[in-house]
PDB file of N, CA and C in Angstrom:
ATOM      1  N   UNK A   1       0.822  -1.195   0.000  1.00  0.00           N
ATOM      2  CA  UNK A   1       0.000   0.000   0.000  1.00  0.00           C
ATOM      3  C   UNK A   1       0.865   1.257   0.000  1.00  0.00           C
ATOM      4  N   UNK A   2       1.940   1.317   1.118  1.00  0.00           N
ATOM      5  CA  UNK A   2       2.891   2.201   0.917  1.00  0.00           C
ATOM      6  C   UNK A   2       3.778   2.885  -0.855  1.00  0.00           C
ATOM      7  N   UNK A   3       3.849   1.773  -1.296  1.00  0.00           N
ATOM      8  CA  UNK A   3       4.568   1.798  -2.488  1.00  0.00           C
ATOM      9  C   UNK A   3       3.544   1.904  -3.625  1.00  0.00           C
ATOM     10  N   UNK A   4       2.346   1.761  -3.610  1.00  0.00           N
ATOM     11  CA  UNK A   4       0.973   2.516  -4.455  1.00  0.00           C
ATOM     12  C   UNK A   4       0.837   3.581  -4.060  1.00  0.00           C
ATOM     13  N   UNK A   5       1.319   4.707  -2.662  1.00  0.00           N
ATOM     14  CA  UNK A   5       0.999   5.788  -2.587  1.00  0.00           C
ATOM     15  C   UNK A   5       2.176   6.402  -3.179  1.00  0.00           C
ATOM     16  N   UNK A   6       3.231   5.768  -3.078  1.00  0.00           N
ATOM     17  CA  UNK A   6       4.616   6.635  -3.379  1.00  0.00           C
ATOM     18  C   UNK A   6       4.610   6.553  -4.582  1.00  0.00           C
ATOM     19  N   UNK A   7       4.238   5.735  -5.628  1.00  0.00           N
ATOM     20  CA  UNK A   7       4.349   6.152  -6.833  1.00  0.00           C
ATOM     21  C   UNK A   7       3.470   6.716  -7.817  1.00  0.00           C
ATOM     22  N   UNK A   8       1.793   7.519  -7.258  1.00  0.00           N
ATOM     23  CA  UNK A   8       1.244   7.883  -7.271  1.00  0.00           C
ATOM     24  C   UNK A   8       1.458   9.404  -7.013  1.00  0.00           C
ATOM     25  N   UNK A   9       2.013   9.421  -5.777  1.00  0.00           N
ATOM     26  CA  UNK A   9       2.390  11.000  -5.432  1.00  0.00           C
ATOM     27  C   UNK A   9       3.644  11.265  -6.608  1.00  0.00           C
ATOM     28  N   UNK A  10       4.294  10.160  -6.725  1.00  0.00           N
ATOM     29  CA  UNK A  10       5.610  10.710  -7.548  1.00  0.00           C
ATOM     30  C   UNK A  10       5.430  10.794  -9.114  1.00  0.00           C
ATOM     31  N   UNK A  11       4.152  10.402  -9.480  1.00  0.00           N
ATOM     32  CA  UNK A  11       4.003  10.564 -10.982  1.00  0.00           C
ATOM     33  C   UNK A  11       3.032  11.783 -10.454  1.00  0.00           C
ATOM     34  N   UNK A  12       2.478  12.121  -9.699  1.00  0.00           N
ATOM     35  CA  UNK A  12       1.594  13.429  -9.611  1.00  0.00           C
ATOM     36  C   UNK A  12       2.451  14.512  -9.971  1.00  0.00           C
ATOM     37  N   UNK A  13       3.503  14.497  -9.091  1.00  0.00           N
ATOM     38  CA  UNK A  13       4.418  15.666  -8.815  1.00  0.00           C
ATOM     39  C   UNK A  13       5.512  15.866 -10.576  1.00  0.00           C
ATOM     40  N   UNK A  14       5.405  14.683 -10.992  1.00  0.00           N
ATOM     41  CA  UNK A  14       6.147  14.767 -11.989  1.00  0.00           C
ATOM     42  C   UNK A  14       5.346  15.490 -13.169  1.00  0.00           C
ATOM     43  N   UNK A  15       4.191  15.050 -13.226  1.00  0.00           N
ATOM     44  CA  UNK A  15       2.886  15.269 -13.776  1.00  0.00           C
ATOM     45  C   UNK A  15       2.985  16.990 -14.101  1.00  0.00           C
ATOM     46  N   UNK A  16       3.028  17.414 -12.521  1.00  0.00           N
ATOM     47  CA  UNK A  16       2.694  19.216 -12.510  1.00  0.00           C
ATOM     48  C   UNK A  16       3.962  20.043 -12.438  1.00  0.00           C
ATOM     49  N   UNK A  17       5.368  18.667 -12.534  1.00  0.00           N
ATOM     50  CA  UNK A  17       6.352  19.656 -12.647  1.00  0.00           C
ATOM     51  C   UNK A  17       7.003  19.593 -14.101  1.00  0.00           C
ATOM     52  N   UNK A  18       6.402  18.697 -14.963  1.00  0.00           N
ATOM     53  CA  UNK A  18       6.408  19.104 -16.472  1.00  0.00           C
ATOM     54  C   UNK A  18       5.411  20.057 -17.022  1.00  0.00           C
ATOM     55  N   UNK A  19       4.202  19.668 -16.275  1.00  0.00           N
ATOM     56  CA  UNK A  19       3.401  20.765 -17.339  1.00  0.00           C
ATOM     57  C   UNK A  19       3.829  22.311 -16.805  1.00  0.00           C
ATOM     58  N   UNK A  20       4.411  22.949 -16.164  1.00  0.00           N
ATOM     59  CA  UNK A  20       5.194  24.026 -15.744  1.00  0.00           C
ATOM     60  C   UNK A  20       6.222  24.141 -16.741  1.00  0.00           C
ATOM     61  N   UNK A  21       7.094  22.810 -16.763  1.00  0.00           N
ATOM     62  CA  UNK A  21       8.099  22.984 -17.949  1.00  0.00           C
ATOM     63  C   UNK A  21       7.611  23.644 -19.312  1.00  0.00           C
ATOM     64  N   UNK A  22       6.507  22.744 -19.896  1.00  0.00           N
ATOM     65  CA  UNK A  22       6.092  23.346 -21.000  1.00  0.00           C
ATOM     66  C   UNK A  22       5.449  24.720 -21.119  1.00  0.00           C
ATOM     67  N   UNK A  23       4.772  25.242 -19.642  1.00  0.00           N
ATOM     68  CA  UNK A  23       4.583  26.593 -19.575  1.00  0.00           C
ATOM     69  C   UNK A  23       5.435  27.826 -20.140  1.00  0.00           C
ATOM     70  N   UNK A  24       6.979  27.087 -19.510  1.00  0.00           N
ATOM     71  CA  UNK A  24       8.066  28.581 -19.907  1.00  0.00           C
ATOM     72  C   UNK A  24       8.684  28.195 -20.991  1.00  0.00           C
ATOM     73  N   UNK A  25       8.329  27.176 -21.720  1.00  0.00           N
ATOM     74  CA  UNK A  25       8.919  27.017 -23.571  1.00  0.00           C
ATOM     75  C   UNK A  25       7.685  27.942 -24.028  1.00  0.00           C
ATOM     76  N   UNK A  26       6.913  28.241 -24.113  1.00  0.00           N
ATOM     77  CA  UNK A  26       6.144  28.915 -24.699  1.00  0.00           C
ATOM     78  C   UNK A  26       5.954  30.672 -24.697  1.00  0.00           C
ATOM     79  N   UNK A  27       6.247  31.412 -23.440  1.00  0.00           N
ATOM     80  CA  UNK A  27       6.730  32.130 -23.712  1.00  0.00           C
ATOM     81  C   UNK A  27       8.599  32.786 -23.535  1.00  0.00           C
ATOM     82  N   UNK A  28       8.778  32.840 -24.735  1.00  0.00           N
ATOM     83  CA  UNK A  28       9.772  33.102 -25.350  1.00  0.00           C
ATOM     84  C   UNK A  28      10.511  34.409 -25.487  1.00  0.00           C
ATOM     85  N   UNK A  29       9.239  35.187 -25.950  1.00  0.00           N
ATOM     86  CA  UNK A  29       9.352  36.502 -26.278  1.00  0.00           C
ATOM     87  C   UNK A  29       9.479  37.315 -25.165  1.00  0.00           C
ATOM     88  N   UNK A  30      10.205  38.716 -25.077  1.00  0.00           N
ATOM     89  CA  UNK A  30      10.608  39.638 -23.809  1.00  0.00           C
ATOM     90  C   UNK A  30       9.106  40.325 -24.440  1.00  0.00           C
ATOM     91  N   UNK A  31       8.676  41.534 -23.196  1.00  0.00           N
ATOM     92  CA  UNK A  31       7.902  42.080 -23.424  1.00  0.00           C
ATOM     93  C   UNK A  31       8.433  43.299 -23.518  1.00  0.00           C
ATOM     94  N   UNK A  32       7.861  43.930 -24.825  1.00  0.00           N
ATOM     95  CA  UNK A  32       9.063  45.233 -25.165  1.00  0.00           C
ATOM     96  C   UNK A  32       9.840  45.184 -26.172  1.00  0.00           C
ATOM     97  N   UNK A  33       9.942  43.601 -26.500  1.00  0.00           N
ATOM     98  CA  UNK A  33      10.812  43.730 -27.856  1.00  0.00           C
ATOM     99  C   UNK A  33      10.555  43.297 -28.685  1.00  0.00           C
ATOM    100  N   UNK A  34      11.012  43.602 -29.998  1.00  0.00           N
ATOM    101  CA  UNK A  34      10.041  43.578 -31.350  1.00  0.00           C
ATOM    102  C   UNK A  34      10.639  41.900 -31.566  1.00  0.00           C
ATOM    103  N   UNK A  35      10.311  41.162 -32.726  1.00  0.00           N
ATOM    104  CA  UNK A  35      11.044  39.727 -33.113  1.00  0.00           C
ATOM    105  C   UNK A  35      11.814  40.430 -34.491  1.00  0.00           C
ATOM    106  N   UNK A  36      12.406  39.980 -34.873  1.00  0.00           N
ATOM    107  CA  UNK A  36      13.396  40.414 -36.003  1.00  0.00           C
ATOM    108  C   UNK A  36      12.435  39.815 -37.030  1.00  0.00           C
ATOM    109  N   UNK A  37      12.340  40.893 -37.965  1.00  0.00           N
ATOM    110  CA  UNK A  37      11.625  40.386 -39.467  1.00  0.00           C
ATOM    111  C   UNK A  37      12.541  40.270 -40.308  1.00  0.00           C
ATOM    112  N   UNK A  38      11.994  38.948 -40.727  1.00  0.00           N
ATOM    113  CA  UNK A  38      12.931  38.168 -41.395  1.00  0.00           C
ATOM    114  C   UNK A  38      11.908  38.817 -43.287  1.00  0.00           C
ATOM    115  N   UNK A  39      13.250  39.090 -44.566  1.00  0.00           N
ATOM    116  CA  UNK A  39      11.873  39.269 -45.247  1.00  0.00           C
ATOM    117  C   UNK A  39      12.649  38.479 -46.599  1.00  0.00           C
ATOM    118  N   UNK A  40      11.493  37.680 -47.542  1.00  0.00           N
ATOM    119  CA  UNK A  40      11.655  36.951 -47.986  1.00  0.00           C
ATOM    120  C   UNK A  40      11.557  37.310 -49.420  1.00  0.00           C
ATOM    121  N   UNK A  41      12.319  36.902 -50.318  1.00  0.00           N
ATOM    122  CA  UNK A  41      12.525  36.990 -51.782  1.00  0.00           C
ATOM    123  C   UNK A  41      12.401  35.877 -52.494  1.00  0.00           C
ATOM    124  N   UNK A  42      12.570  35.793 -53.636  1.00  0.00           N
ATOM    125  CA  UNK A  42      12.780  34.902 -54.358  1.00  0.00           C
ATOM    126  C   UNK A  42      13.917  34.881 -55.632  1.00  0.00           C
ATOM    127  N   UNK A  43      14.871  34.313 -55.119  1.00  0.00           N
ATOM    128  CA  UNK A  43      16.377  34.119 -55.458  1.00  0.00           C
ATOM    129  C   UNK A  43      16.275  34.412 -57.179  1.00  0.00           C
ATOM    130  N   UNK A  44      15.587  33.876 -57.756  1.00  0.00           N
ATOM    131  CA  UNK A  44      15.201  33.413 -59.176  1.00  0.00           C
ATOM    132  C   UNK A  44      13.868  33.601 -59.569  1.00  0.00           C
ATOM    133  N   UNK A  45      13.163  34.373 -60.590  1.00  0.00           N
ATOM    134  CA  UNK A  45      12.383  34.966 -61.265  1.00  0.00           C
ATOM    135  C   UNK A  45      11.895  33.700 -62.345  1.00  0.00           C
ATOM    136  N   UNK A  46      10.714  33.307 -62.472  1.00  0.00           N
ATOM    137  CA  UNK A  46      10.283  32.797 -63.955  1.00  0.00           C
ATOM    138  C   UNK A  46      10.310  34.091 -65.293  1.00  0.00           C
ATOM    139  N   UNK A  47      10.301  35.417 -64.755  1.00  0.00           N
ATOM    140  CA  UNK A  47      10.391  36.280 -65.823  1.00  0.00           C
ATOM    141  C   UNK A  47      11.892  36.740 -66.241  1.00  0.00           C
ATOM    142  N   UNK A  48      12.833  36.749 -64.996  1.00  0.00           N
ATOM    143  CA  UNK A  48      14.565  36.937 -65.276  1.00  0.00           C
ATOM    144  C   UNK A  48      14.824  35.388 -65.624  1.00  0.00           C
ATOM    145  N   UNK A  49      14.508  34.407 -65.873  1.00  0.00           N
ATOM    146  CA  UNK A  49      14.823  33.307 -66.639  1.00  0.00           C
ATOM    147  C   UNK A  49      14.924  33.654 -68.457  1.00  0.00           C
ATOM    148  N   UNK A  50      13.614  34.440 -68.565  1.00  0.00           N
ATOM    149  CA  UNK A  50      13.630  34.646 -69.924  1.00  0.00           C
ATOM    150  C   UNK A  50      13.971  36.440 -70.550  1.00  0.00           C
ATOM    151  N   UNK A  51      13.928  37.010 -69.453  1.00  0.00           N
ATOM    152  CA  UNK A  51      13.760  38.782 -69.657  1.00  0.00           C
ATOM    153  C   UNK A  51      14.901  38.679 -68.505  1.00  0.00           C
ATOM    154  N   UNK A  52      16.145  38.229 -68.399  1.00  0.00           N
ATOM    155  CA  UNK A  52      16.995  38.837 -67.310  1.00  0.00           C
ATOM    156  C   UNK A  52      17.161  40.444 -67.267  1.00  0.00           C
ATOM    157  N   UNK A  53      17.088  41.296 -68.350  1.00  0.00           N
ATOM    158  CA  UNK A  53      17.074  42.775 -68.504  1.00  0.00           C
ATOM    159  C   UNK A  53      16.457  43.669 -67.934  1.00  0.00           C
ATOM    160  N   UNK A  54      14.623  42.947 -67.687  1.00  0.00           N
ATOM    161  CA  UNK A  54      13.466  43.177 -66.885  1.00  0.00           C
ATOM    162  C   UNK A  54      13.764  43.531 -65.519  1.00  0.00           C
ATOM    163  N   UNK A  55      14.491  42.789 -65.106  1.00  0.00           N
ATOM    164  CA  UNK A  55      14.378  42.430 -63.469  1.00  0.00           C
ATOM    165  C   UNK A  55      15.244  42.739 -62.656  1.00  0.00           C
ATOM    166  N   UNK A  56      15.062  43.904 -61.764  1.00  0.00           N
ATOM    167  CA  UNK A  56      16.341  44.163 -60.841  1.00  0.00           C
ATOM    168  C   UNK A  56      16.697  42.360 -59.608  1.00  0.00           C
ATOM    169  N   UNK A  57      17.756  43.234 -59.718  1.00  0.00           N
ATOM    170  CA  UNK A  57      18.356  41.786 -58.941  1.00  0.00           C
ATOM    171  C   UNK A  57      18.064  41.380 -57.497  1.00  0.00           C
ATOM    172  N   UNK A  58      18.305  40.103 -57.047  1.00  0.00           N
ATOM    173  CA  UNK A  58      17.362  40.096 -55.678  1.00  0.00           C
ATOM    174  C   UNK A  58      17.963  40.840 -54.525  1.00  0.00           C
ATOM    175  N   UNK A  59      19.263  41.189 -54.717  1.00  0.00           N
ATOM    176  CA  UNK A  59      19.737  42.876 -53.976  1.00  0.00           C
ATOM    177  C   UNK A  59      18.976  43.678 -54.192  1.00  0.00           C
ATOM    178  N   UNK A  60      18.948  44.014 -54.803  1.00  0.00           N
ATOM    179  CA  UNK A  60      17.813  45.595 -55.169  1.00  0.00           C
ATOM    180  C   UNK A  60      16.954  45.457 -55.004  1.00  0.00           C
ATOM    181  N   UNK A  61      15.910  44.191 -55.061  1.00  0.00           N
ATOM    182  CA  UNK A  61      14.716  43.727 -54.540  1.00  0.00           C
ATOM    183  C   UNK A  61      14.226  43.577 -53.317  1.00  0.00           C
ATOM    184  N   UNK A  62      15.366  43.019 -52.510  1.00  0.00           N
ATOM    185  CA  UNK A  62      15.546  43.239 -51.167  1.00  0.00           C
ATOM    186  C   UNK A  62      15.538  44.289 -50.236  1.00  0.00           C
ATOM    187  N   UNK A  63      16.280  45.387 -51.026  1.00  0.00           N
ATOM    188  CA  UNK A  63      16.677  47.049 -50.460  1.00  0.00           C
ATOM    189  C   UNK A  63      15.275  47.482 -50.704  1.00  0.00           C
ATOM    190  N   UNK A  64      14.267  47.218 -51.974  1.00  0.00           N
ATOM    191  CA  UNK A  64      13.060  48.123 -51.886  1.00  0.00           C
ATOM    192  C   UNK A  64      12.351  47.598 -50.939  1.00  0.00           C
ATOM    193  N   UNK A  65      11.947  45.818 -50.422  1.00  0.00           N
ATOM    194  CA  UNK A  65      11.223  45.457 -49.948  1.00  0.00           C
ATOM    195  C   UNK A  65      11.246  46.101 -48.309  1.00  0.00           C
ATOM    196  N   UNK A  66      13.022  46.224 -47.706  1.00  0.00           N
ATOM    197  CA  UNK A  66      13.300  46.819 -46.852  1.00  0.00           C
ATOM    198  C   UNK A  66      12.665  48.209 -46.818  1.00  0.00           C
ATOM    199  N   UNK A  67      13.239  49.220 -47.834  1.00  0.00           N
ATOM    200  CA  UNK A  67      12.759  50.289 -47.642  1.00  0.00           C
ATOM    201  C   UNK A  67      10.936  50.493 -47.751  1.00  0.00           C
ATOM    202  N   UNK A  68       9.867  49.525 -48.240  1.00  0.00           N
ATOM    203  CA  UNK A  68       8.819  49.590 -48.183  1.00  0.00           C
ATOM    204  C   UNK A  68       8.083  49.351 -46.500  1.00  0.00           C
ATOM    205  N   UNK A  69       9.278  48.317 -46.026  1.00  0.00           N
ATOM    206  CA  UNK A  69       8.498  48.307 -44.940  1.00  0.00           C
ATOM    207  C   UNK A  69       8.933  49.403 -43.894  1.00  0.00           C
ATOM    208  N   UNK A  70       9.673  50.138 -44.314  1.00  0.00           N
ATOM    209  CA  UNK A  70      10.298  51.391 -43.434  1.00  0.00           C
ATOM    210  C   UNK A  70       9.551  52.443 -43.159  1.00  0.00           C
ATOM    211  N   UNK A  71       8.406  52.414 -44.643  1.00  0.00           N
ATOM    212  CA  UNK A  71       7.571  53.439 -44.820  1.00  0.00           C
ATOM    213  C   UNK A  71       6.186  52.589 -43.990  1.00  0.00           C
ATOM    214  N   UNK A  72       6.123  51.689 -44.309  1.00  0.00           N
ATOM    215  CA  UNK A  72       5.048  51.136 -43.007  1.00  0.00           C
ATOM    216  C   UNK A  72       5.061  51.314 -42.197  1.00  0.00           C
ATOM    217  N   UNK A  73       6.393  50.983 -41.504  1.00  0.00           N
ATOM    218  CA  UNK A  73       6.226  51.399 -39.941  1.00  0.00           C
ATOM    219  C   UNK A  73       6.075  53.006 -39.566  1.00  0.00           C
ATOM    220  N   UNK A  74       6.435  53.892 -40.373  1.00  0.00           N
ATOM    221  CA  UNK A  74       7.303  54.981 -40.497  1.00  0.00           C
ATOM    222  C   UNK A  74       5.194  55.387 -40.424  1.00  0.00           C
ATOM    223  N   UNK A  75       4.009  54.877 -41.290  1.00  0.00           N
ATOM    224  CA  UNK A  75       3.143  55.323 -41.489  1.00  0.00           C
ATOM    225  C   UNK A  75       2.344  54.866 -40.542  1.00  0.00           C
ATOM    226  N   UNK A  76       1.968  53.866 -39.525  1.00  0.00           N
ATOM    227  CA  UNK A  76       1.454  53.012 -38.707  1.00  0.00           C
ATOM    228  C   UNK A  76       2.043  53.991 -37.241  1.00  0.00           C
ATOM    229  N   UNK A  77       3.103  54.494 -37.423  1.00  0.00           N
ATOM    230  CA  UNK A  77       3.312  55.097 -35.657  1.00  0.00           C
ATOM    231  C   UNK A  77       2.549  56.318 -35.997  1.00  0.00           C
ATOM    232  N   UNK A  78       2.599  57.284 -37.135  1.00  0.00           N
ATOM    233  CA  UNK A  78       2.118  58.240 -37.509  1.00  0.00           C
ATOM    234  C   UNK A  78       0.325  57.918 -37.262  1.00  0.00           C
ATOM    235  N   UNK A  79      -0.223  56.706 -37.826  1.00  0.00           N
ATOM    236  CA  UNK A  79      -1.663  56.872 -37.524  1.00  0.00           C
ATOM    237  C   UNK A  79      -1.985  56.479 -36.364  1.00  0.00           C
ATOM    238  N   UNK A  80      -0.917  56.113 -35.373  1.00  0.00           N
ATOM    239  CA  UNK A  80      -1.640  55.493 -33.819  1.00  0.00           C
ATOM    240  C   UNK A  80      -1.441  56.827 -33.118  1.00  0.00           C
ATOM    241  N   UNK A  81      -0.831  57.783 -33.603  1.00  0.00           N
ATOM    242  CA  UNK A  81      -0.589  59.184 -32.808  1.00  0.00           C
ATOM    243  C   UNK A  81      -1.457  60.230 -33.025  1.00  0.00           C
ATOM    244  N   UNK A  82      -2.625  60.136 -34.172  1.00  0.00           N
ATOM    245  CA  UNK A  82      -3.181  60.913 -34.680  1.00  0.00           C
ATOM    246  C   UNK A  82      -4.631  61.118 -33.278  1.00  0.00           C
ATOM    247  N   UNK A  83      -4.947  62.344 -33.493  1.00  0.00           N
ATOM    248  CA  UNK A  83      -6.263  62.112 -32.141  1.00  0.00           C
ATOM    249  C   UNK A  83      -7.601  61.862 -33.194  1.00  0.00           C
ATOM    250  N   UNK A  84      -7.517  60.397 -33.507  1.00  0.00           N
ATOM    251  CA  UNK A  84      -8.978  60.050 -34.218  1.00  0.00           C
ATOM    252  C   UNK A  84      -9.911  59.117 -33.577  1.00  0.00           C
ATOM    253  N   UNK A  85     -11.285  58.672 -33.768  1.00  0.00           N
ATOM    254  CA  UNK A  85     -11.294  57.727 -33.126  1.00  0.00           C
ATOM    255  C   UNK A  85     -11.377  56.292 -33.253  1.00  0.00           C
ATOM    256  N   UNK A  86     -10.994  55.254 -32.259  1.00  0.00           N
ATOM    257  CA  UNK A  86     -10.403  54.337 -32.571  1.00  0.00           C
ATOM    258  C   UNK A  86     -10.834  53.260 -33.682  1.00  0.00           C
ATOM    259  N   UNK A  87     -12.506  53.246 -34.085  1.00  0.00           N
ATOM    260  CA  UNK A  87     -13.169  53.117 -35.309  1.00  0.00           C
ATOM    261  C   UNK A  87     -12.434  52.867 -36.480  1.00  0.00           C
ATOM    262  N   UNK A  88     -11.907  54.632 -37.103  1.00  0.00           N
ATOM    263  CA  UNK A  88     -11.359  55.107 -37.970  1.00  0.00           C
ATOM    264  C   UNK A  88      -9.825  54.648 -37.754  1.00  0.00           C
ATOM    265  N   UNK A  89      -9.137  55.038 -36.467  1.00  0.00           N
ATOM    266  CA  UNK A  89      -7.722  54.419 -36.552  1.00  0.00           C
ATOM    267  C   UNK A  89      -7.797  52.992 -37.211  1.00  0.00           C
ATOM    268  N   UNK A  90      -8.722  51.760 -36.666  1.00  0.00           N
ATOM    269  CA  UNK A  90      -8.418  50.170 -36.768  1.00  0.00           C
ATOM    270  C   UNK A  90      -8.962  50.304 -38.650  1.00  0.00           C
ATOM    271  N   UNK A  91      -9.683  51.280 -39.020  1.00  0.00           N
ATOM    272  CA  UNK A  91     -10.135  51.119 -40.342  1.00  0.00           C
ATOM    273  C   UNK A  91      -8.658  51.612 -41.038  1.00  0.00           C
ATOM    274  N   UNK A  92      -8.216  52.225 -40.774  1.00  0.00           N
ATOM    275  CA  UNK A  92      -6.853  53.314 -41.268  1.00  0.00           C
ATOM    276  C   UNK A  92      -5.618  52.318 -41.220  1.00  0.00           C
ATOM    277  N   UNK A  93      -5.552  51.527 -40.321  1.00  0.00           N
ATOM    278  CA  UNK A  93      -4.463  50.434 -39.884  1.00  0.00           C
ATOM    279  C   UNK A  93      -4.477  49.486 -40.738  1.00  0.00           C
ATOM    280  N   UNK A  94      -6.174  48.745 -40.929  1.00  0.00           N
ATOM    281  CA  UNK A  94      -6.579  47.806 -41.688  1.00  0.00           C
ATOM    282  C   UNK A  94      -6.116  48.219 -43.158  1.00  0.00           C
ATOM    283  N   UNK A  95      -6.254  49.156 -44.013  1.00  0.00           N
ATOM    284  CA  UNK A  95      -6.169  49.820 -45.259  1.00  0.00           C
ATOM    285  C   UNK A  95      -4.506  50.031 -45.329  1.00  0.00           C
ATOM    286  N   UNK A  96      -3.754  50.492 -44.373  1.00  0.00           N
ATOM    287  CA  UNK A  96      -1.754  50.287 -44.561  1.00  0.00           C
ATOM    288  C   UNK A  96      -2.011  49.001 -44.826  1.00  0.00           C
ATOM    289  N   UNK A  97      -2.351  48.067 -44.265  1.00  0.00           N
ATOM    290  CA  UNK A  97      -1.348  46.682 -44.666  1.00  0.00           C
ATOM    291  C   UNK A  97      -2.329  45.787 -45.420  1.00  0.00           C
ATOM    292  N   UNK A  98      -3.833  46.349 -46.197  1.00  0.00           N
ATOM    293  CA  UNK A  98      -4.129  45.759 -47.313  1.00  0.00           C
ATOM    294  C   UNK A  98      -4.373  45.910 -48.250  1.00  0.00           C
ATOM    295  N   UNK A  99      -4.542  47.434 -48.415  1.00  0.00           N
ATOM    296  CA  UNK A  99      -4.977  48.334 -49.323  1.00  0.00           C
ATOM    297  C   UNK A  99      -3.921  49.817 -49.120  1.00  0.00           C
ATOM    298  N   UNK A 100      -2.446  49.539 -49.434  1.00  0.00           N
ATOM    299  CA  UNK A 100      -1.934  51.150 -48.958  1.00  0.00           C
ATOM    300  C   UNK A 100      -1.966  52.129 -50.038  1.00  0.00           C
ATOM    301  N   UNK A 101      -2.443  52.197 -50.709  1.00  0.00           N
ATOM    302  CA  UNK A 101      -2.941  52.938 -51.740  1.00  0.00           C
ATOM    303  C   UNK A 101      -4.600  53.509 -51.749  1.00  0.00           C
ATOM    304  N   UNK A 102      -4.984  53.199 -50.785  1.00  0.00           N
ATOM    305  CA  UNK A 102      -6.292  53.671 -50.847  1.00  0.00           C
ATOM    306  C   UNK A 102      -6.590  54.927 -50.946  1.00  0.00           C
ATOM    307  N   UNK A 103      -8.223  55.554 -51.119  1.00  0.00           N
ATOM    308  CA  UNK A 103      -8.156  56.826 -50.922  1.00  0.00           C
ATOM    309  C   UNK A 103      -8.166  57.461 -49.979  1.00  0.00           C
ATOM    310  N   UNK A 104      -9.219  56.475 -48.540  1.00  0.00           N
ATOM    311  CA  UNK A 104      -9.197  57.360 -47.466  1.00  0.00           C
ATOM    312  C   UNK A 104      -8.190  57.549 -46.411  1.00  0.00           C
ATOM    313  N   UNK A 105      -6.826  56.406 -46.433  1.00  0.00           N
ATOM    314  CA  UNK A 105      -5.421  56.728 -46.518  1.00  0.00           C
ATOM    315  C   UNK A 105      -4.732  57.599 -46.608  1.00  0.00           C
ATOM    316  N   UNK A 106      -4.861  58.019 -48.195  1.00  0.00           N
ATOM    317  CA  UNK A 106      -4.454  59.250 -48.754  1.00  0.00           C
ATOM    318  C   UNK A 106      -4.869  60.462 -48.279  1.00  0.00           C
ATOM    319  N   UNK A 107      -5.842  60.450 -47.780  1.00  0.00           N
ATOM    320  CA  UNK A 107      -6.623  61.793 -47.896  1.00  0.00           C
ATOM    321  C   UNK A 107      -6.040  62.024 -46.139  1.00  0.00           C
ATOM    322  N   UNK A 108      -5.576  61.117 -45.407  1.00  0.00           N
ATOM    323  CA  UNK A 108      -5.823  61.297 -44.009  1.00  0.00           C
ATOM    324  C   UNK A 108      -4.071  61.719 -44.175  1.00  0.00           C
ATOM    325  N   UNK A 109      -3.418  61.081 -44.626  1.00  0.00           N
ATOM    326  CA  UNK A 109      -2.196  61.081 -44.438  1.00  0.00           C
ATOM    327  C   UNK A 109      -1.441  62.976 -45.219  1.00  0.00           C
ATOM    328  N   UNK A 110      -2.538  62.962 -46.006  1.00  0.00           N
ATOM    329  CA  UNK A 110      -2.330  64.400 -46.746  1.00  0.00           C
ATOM    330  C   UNK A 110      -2.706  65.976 -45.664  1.00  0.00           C
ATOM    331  N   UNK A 111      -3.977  65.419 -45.570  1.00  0.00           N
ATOM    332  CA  UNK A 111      -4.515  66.201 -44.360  1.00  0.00           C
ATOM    333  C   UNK A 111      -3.060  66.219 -42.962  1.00  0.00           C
ATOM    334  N   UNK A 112      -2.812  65.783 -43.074  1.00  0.00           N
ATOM    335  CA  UNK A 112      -1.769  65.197 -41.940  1.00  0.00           C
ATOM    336  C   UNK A 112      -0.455  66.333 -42.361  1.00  0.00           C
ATOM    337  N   UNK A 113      -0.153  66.187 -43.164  1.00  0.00           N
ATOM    338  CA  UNK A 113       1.092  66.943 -44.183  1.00  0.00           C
ATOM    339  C   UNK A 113       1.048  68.990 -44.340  1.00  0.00           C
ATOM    340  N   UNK A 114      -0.615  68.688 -44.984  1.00  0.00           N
ATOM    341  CA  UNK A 114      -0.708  69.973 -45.308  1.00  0.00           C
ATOM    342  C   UNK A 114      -1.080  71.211 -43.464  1.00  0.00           C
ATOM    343  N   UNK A 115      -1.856  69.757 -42.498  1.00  0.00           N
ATOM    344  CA  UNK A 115      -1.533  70.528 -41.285  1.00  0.00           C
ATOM    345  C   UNK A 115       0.003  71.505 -40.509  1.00  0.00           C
ATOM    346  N   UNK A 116       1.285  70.016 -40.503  1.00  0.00           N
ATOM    347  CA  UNK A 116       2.221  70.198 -40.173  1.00  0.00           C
ATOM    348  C   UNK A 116       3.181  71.221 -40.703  1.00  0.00           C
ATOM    349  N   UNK A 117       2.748  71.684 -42.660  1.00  0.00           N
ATOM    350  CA  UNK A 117       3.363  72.675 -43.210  1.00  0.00           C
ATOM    351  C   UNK A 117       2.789  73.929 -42.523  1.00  0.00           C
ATOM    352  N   UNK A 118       1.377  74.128 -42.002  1.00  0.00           N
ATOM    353  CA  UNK A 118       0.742  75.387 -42.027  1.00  0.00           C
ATOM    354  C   UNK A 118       1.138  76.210 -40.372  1.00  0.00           C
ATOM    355  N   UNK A 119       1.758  75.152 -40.129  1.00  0.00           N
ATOM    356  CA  UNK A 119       2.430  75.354 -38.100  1.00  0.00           C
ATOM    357  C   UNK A 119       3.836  75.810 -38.499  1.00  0.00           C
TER     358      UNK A 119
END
């Protein structure tokens, strides 16, 4: 009877001192810090196979994709600072990263421009 309780308590304890283990594999991340974006190309073109002339190279492809997302972030701190309300911000947020060409984008981000010249 002794040795049915002891190995009962000892798979219990083992029990709740793994699922703890798997608790702190999961978070990973510090709070506060961004994860490194990793950003992805494609080495080789089906159109620079046949038009190599066409196609800047996946350096240069890389540098715009970089510099595009520079202007994302660069446009996303700009609309979380704006005093709108939060409606229009999550609609404004939604439209950068699926539609950044939109009009009501444009029009907010202009408005935005022609304020800061007139100060």
């Amino acid at each position: 009877m002794k040795n049915y309780a002891l190995v009962s308590l000892s798979v219990c304890v083992l029990f709740l001192y793994s699922s703890s283990l798997m608790g702190q594999k999961k978070d990973t991340i510090a709070v506060g810090i961004q994860p490194k974006v990793v950003f992805k190309i494609e080495k080789r073109t089906l159109l620079e196979q046949y038009e190599p002339d066409l196609i800047l190279s996946a350096e240069k492809r890389l540098k715009l994709k970089k510099a595009r997302y520079k202007d994302y972030l660069l446009k996303k701190g700009v609309l979380d600072t704006l005093q709108i309300s939060t409606a229009k911000r999550k609609r404004l947020l939604k439209d950068l990263r699926y539609k950044p060409f939109s009009t009501e984008l444009s029009k907010t981000l202009a408005e935005l421009n022609f304020d800061v010249e007139n100060h």
